[in-house]
Protein backbone atom coordinates (compact mmCIF):
# COMPACT_ATOMS: atom_id res chain seq x y z
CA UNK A 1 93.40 -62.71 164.31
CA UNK A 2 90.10 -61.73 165.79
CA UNK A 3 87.23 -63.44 164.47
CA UNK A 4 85.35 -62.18 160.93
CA UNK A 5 82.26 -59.62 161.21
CA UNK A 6 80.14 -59.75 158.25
CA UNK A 7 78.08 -57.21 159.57
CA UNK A 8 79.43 -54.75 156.90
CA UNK A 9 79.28 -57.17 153.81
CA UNK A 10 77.47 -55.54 150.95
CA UNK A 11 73.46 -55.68 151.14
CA UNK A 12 72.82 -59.74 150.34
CA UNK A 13 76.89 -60.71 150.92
CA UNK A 14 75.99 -62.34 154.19
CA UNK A 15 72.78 -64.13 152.80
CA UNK A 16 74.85 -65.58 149.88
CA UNK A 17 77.78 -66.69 151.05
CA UNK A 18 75.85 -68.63 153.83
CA UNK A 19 72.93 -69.44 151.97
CA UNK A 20 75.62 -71.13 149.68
CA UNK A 21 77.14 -72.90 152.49
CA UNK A 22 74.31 -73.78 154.92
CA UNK A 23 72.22 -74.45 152.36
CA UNK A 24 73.49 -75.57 148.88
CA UNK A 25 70.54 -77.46 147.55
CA UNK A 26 68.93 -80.89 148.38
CA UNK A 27 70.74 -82.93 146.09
CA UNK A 28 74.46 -82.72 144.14
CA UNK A 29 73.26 -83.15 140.72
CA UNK A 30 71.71 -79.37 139.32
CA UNK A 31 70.14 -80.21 136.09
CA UNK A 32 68.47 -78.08 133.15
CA UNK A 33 65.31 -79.67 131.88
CA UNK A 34 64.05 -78.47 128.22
CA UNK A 35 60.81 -79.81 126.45
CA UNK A 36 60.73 -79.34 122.46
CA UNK A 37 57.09 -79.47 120.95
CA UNK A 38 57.01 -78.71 117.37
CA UNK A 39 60.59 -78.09 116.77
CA UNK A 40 60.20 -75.36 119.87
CA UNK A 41 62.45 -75.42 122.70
CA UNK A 42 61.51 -73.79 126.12
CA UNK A 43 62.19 -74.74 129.69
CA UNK A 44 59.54 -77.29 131.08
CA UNK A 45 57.49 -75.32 133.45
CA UNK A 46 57.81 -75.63 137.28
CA UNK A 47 53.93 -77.42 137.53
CA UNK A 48 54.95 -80.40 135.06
CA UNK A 49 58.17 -81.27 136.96
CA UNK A 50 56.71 -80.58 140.09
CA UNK A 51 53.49 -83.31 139.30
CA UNK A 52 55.89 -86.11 137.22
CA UNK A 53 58.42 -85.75 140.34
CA UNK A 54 55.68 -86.74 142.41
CA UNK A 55 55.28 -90.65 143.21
CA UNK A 56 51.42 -90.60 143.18
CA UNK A 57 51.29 -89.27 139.86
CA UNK A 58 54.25 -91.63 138.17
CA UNK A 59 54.35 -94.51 140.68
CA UNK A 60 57.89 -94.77 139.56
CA UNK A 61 60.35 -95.33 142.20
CA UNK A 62 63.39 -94.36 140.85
CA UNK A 63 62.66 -90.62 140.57
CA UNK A 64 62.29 -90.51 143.76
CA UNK A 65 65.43 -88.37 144.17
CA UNK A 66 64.31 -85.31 142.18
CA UNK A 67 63.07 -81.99 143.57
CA UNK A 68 62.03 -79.74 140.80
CA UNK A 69 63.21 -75.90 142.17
CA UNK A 70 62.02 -73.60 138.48
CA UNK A 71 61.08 -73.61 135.25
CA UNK A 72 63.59 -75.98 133.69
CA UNK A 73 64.99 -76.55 137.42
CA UNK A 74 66.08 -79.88 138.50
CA UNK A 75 67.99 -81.23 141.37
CA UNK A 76 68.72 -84.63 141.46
CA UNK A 77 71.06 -87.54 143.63
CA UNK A 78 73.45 -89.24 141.38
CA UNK A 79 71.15 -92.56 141.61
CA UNK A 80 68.87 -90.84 139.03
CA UNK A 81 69.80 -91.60 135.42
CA UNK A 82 69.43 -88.08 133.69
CA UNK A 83 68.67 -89.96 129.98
CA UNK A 84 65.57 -92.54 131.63
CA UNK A 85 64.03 -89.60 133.21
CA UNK A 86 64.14 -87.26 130.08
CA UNK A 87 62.75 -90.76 128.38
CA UNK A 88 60.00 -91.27 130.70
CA UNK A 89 59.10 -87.81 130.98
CA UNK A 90 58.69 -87.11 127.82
CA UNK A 91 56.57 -89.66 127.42
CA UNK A 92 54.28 -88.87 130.63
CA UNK A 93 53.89 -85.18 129.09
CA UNK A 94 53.24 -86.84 125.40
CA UNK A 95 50.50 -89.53 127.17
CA UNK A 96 48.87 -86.00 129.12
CA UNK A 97 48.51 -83.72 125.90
CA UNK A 98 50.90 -81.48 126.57
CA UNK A 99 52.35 -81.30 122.94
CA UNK A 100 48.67 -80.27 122.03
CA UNK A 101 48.68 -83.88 119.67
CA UNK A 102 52.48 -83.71 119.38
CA UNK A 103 54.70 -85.54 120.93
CA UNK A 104 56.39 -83.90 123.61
CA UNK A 105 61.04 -84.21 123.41
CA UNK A 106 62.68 -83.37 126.84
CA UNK A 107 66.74 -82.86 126.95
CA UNK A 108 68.19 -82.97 130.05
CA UNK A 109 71.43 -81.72 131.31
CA UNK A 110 73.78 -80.88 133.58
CA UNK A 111 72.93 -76.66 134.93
CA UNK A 112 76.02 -74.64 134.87
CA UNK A 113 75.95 -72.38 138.11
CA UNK A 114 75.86 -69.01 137.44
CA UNK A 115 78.43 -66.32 138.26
């Protein structure tokens, strides 16, 4: 058997399968973040994962293994405890006034991948 040419792969073929395989993601974990202000539920937006993520901003070590990658977008390593991060982010949007005076609820779990 000669070897593969995926030269002739549908438009994008080529890019997925080896995007999938060179590059699968930073971390194992894919999680869906949701905030819920006022009994409203929407993905938390890409700028308030991508600022509590950051160390500076929290000064809390044990997120370090998060990399926010969308609105309601999380990938995480396993040492991250999905329930203390919902917990503590929650309360970091809550303490910033992002409930507009209520308190902000976040729900975290696991992202199914699509297709």
């Amino acid at each position: 058997m000669g070897r593969q040419s995926y030269t002739n792969w549908p438009c994008g073929g080529v890019r997925e399968y080896l995007g999938d395989i060179l590059f699968p993601g930073m971390y194992a974990r894919k999680l869906k973040v949701e905030i819920i202000v006022g009994g409203e539920r929407r993905p938390c937006p890409l700028d308030w994962l991508d600022s509590f993520c950051m160390r500076n901003f929290t000064g809390a070590a044990e997120f370090d293994d998060t990399l926010p990658t969308g609105d309601g977008a999380l990938e995480a390593s396993f040492h991250v405890d999905p329930e203390r991060l919902a917990a503590a982010l929650a309360a970091w949007l809550t303490q910033r006034g992002k409930g507009n005076g209520q308190p902000v609820h976040v729900e975290i779990h696991a992202a199914l991948k699509p297709g």
